[in-house]
PDB file of N, CA and C in Angstrom:
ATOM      1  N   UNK A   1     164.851 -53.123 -49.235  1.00  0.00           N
ATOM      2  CA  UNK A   1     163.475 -52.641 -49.302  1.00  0.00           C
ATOM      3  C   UNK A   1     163.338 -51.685 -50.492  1.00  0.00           C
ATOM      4  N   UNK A   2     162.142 -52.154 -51.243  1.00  0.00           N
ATOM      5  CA  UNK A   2     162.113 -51.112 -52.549  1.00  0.00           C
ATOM      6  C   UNK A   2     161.265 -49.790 -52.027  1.00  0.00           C
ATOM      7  N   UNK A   3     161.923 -48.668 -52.633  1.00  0.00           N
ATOM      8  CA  UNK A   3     160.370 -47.646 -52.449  1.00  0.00           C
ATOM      9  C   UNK A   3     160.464 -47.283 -53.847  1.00  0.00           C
ATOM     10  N   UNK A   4     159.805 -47.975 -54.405  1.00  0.00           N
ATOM     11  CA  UNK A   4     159.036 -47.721 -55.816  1.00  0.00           C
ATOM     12  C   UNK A   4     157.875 -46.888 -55.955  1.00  0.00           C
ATOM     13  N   UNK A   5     157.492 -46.040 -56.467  1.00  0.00           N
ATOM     14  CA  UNK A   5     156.632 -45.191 -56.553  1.00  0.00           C
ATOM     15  C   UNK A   5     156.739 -43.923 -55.451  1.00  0.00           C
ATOM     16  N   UNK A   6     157.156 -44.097 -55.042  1.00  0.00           N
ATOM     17  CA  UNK A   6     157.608 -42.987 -53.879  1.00  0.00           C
ATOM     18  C   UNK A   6     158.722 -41.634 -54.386  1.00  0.00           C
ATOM     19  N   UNK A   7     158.270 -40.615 -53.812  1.00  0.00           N
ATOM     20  CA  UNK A   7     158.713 -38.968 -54.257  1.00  0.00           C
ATOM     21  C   UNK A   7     160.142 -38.995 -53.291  1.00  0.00           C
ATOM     22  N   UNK A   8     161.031 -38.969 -53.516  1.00  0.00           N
ATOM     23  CA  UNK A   8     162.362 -38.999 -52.408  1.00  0.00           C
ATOM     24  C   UNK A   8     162.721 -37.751 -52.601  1.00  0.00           C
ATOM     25  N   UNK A   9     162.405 -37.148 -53.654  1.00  0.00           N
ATOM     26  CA  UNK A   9     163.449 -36.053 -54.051  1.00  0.00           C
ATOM     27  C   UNK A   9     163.546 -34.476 -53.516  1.00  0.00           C
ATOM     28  N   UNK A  10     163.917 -33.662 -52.875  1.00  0.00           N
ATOM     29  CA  UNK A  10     163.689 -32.451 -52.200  1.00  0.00           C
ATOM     30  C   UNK A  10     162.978 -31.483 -53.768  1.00  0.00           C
ATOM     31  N   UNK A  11     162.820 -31.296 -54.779  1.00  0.00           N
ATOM     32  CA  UNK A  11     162.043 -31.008 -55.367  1.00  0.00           C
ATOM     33  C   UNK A  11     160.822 -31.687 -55.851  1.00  0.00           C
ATOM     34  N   UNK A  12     160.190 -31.728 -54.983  1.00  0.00           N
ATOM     35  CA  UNK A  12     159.010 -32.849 -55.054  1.00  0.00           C
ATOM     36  C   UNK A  12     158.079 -32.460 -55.792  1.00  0.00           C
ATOM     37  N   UNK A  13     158.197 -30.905 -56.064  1.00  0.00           N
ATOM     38  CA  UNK A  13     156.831 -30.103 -56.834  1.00  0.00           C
ATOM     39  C   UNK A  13     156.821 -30.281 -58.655  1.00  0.00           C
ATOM     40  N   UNK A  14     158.515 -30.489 -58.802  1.00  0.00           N
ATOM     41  CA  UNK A  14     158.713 -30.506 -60.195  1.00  0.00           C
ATOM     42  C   UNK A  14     158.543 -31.816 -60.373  1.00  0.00           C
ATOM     43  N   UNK A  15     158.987 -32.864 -59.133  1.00  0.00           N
ATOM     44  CA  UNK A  15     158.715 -34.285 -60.085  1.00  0.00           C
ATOM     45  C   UNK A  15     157.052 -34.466 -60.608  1.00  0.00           C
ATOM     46  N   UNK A  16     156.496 -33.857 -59.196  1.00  0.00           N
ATOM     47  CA  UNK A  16     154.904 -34.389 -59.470  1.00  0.00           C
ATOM     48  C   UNK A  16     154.568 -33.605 -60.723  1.00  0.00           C
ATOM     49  N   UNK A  17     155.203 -32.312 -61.735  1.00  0.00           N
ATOM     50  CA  UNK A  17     154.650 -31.867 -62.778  1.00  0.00           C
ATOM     51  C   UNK A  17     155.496 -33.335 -64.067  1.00  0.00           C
ATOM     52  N   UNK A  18     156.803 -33.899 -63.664  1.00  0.00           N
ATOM     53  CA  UNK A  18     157.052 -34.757 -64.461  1.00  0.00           C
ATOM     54  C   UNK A  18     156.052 -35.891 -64.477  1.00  0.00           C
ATOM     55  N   UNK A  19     155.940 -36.285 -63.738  1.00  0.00           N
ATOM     56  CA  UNK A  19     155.285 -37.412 -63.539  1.00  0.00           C
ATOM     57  C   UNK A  19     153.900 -37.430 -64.807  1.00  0.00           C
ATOM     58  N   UNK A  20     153.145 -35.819 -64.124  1.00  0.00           N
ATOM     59  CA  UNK A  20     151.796 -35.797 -64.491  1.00  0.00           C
ATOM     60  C   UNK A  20     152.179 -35.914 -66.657  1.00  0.00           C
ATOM     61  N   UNK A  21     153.099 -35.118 -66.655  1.00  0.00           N
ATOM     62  CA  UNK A  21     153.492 -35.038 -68.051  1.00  0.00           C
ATOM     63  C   UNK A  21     153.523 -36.698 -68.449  1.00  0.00           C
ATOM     64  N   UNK A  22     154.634 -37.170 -67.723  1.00  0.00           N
ATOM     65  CA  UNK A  22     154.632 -38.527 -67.958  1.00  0.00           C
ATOM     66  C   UNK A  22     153.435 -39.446 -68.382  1.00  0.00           C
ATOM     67  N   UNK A  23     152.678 -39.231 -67.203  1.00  0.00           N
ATOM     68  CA  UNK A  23     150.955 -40.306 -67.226  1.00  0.00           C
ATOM     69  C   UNK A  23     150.483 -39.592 -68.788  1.00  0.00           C
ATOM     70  N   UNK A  24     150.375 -38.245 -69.051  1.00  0.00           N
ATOM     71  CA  UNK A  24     149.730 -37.825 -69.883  1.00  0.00           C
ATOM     72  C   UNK A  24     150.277 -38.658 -71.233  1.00  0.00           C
ATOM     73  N   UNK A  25     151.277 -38.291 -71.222  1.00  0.00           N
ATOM     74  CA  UNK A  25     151.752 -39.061 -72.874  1.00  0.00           C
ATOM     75  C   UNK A  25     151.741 -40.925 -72.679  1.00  0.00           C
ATOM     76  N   UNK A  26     152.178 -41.219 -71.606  1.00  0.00           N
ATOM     77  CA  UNK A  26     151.459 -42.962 -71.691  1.00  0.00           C
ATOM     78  C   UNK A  26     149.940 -43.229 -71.896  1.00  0.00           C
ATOM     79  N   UNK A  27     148.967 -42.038 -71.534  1.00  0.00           N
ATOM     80  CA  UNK A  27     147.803 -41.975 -71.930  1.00  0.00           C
ATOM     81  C   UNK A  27     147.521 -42.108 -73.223  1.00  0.00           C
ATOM     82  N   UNK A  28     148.414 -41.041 -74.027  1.00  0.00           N
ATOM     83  CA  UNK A  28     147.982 -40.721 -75.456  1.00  0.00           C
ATOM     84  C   UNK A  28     148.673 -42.345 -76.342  1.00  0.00           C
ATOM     85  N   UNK A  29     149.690 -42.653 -75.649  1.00  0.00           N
ATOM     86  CA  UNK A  29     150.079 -43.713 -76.344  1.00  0.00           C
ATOM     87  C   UNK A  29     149.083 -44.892 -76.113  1.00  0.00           C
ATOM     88  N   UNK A  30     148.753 -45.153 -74.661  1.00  0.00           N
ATOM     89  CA  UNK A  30     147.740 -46.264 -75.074  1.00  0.00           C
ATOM     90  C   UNK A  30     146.304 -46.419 -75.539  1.00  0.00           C
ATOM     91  N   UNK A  31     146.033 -44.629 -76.098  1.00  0.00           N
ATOM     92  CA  UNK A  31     144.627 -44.485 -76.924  1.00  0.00           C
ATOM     93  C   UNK A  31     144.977 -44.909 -78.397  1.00  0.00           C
ATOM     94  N   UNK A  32     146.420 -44.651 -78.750  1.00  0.00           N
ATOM     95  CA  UNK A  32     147.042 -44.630 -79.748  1.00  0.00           C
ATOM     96  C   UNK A  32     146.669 -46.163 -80.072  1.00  0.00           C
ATOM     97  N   UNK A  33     147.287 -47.023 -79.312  1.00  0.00           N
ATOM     98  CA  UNK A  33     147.497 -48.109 -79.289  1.00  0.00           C
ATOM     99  C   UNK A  33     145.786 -49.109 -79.309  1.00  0.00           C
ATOM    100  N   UNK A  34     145.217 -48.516 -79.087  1.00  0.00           N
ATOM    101  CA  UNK A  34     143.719 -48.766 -78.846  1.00  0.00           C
ATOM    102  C   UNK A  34     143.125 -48.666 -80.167  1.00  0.00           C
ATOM    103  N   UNK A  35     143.295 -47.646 -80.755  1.00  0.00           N
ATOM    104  CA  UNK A  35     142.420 -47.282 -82.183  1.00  0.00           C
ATOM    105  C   UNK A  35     143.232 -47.726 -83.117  1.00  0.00           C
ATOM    106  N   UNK A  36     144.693 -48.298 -83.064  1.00  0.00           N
ATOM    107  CA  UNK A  36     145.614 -49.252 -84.039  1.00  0.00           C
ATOM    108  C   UNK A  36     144.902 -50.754 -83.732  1.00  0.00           C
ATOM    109  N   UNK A  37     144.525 -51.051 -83.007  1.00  0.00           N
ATOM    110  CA  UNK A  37     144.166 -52.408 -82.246  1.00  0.00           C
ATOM    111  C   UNK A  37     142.622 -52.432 -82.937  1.00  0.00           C
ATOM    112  N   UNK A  38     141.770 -51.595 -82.517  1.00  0.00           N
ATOM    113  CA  UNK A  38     140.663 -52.014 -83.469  1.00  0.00           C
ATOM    114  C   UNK A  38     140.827 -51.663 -84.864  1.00  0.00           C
ATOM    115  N   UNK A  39     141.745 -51.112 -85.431  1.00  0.00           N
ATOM    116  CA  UNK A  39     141.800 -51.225 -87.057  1.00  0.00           C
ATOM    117  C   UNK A  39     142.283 -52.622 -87.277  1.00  0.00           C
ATOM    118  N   UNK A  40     143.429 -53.041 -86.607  1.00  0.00           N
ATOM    119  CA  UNK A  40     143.911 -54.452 -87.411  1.00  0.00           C
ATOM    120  C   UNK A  40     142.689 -55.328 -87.156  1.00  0.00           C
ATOM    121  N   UNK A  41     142.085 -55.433 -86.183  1.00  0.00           N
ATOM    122  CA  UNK A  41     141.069 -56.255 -85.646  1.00  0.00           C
ATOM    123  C   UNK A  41     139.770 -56.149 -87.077  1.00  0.00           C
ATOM    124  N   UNK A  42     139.244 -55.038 -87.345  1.00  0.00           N
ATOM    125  CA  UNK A  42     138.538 -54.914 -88.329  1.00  0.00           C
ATOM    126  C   UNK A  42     139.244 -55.902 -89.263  1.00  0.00           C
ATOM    127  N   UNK A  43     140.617 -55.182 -89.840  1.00  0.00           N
ATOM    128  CA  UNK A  43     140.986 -55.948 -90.593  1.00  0.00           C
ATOM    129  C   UNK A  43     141.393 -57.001 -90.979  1.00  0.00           C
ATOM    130  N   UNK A  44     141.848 -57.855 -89.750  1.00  0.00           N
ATOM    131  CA  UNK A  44     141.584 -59.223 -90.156  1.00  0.00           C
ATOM    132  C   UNK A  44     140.083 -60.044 -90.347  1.00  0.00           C
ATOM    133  N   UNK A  45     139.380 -58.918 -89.438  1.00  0.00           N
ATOM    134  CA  UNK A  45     137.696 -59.699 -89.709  1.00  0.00           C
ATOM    135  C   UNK A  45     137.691 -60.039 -91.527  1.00  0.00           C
ATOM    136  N   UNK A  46     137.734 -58.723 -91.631  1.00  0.00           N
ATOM    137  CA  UNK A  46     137.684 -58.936 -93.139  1.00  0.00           C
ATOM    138  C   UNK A  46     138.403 -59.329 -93.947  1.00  0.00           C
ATOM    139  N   UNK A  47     139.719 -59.799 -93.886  1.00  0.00           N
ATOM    140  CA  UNK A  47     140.320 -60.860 -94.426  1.00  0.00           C
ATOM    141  C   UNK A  47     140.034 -61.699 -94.177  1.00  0.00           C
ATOM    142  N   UNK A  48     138.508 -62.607 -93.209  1.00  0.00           N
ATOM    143  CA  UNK A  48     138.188 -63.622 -93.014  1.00  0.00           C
ATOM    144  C   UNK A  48     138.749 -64.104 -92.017  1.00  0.00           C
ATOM    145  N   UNK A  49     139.608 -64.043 -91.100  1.00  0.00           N
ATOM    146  CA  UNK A  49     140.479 -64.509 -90.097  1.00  0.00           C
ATOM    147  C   UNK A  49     139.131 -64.612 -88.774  1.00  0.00           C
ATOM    148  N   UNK A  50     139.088 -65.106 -87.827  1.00  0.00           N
ATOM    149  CA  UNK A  50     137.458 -65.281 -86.835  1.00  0.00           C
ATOM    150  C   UNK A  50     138.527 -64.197 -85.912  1.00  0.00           C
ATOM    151  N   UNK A  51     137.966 -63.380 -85.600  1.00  0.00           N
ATOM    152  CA  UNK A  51     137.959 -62.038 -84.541  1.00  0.00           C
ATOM    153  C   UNK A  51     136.626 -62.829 -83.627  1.00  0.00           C
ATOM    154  N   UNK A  52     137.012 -63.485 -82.701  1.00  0.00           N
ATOM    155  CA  UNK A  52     136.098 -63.853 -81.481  1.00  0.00           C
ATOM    156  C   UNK A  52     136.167 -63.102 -80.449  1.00  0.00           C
ATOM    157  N   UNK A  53     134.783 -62.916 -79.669  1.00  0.00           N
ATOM    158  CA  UNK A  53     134.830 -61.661 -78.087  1.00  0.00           C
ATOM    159  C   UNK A  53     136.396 -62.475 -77.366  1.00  0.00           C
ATOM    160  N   UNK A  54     136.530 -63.558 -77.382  1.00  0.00           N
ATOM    161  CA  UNK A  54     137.694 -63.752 -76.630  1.00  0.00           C
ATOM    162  C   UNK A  54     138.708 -63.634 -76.753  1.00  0.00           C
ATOM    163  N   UNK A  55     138.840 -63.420 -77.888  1.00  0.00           N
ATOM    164  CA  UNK A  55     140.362 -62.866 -78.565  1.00  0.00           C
ATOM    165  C   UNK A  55     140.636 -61.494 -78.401  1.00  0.00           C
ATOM    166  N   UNK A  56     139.342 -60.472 -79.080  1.00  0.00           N
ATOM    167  CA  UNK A  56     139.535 -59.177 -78.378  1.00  0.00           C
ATOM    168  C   UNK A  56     139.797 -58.741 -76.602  1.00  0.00           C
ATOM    169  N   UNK A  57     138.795 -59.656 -76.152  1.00  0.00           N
ATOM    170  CA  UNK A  57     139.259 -59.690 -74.545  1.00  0.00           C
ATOM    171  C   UNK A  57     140.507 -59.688 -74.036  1.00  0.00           C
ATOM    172  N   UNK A  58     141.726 -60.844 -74.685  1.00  0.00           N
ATOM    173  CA  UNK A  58     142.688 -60.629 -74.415  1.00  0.00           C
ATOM    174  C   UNK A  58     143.487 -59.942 -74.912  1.00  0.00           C
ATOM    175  N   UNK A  59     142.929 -59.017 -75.994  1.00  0.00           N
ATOM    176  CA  UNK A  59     144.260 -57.951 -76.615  1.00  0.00           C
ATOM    177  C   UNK A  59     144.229 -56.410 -75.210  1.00  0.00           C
ATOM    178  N   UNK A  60     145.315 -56.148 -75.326  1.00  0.00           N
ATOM    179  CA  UNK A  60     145.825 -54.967 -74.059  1.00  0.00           C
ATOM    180  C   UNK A  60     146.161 -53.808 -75.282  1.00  0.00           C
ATOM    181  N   UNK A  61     146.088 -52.648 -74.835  1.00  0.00           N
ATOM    182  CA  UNK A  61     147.170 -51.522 -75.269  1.00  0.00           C
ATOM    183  C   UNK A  61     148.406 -51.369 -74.659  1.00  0.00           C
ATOM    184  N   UNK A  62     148.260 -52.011 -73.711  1.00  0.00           N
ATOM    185  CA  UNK A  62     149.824 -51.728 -72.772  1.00  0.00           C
ATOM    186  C   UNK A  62     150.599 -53.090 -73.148  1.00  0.00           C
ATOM    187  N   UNK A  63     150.556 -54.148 -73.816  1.00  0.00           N
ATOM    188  CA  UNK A  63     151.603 -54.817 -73.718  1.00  0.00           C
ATOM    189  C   UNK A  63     152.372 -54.896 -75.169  1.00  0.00           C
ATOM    190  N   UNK A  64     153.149 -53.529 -75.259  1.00  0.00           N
ATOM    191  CA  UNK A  64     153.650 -53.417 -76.545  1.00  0.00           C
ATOM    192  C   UNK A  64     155.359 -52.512 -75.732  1.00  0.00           C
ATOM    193  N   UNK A  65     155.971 -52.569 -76.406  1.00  0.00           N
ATOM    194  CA  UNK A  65     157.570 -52.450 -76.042  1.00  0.00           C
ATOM    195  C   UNK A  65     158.035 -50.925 -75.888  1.00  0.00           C
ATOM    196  N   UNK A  66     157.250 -50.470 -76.901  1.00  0.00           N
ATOM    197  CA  UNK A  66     157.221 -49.151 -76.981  1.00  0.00           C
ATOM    198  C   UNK A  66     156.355 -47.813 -76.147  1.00  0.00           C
ATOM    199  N   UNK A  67     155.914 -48.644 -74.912  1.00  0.00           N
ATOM    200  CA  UNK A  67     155.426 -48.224 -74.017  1.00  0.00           C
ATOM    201  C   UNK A  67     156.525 -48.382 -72.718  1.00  0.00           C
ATOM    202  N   UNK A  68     156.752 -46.734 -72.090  1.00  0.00           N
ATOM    203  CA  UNK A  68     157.815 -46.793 -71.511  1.00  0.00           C
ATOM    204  C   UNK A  68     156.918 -45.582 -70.069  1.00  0.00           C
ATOM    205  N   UNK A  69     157.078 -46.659 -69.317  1.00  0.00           N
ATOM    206  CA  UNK A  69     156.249 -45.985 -67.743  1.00  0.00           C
ATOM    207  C   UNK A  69     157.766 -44.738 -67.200  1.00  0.00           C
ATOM    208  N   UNK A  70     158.811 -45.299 -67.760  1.00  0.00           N
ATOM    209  CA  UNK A  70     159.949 -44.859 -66.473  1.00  0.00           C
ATOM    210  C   UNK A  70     160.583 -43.465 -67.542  1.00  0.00           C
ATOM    211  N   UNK A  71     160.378 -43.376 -68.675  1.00  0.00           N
ATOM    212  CA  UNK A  71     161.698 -43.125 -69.362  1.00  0.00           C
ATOM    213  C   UNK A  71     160.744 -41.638 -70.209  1.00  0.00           C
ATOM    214  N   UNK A  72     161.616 -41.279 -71.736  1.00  0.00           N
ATOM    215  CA  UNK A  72     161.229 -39.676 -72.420  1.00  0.00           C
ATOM    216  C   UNK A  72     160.447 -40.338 -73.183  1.00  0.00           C
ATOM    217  N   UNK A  73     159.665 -39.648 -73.965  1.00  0.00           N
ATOM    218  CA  UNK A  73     159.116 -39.553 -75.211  1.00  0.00           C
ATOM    219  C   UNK A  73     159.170 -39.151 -76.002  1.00  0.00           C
ATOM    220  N   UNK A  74     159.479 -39.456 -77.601  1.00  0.00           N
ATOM    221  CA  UNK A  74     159.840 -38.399 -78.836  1.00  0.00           C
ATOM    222  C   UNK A  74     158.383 -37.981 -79.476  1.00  0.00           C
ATOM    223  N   UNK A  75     157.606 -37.584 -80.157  1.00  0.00           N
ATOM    224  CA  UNK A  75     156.847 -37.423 -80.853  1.00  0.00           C
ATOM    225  C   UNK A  75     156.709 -36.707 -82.152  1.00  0.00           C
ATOM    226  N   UNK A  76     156.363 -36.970 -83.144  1.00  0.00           N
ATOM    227  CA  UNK A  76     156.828 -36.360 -84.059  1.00  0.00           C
ATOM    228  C   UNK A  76     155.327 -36.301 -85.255  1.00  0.00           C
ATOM    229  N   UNK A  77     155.509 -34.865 -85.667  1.00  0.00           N
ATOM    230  CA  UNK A  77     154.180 -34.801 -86.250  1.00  0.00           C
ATOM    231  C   UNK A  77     154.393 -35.473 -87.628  1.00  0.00           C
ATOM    232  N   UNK A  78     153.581 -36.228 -87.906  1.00  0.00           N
ATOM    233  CA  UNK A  78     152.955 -37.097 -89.395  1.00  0.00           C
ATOM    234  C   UNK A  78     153.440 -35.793 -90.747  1.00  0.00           C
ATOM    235  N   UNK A  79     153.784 -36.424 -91.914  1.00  0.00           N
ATOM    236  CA  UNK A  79     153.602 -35.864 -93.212  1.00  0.00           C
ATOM    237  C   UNK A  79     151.903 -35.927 -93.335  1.00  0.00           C
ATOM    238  N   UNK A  80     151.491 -36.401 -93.920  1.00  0.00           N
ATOM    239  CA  UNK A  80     149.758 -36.350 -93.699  1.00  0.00           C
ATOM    240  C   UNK A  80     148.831 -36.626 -92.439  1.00  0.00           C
ATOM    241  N   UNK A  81     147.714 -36.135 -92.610  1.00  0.00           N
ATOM    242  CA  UNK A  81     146.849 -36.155 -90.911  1.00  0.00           C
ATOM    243  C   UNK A  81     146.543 -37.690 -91.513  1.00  0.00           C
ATOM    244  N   UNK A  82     146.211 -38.036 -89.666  1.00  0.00           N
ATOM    245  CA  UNK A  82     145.459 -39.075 -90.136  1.00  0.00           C
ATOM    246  C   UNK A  82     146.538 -40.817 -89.574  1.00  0.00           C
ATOM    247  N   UNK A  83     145.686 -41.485 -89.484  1.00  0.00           N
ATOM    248  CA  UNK A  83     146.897 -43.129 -89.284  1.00  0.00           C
ATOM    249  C   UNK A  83     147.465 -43.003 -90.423  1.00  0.00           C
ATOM    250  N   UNK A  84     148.563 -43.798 -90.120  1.00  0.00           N
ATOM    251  CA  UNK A  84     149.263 -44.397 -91.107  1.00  0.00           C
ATOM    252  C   UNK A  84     148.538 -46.149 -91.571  1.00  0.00           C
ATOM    253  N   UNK A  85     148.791 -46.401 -92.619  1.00  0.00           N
ATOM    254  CA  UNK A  85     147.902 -47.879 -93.044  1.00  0.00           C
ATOM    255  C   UNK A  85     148.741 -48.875 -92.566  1.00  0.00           C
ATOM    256  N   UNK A  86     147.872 -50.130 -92.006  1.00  0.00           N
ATOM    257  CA  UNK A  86     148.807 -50.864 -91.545  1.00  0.00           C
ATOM    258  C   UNK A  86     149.480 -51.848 -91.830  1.00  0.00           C
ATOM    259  N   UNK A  87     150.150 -52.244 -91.787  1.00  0.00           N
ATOM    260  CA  UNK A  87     151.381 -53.348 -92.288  1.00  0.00           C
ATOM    261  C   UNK A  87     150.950 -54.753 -92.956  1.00  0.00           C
ATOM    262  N   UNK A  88     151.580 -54.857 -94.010  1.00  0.00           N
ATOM    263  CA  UNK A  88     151.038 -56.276 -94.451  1.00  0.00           C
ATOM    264  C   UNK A  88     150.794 -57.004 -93.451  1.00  0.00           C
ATOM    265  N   UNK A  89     150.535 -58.300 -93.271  1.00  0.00           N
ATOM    266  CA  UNK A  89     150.671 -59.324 -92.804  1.00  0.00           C
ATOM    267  C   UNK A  89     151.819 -59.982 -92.844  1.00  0.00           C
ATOM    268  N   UNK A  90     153.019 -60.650 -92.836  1.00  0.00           N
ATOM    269  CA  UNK A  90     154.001 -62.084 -92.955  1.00  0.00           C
ATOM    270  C   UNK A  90     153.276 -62.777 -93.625  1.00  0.00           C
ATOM    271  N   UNK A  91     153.742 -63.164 -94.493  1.00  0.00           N
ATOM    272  CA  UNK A  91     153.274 -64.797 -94.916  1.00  0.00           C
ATOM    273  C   UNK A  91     154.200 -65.717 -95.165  1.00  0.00           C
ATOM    274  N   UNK A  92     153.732 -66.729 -94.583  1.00  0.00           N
ATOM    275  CA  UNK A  92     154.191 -68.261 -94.053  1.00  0.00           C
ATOM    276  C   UNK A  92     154.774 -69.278 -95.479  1.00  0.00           C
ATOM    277  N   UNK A  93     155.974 -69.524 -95.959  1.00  0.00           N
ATOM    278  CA  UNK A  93     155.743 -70.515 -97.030  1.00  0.00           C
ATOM    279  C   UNK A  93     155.260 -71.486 -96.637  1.00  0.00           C
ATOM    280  N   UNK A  94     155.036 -72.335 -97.091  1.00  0.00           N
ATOM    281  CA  UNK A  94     154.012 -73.534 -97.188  1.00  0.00           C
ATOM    282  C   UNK A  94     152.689 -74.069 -96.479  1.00  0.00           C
ATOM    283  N   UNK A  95     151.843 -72.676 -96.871  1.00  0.00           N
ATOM    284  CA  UNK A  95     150.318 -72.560 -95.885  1.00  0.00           C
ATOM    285  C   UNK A  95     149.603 -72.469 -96.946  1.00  0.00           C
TER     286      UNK A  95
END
């Protein structure tokens, strides 16, 4: 029998401050992940690529690797404010 999500631990007061820490920074990561998601999205519009409502529909902020429900977080402040620009594209030989 799993008890997943469940407090077992006789310091129950410090996990629930981990936890809350926890939710907080998976928060910031999947706003993160949200405002990276509509930049590439812009930007393929405008490389001409069709950005359809159904394509945005199925993009998530949460299904990226670097989203970690169980585990730490590093964070580290930027050399300049601001995103970083985003990554070429790949390109395909013979397209």
């Amino acid at each position: 029998m799993t008890r997943s999500g469940e407090l077992r631990q006789h310091y129950r007061e410090g996990m629930e401050d981990q936890l809350g820490a926890l939710g907080l920074a998976v928060n910031a990561v999947v706003l993160w992940n949200s405002l990276h998601l509509g930049q590439a999205a812009k930007q393929f519009a405008t490389d001409g690529f069709p950005v359809t409502d159904d394509l945005l529909a199925r993009l998530s902020p949460l299904q990226f690797d670097h989203i970690n429900f169980l585990g730490r977080y590093a964070f580290f402040r930027p050399q300049e404010p601001g995103r970083r620009p985003l990554r070429d594209r790949p390109t395909t030989a013979g397209r």
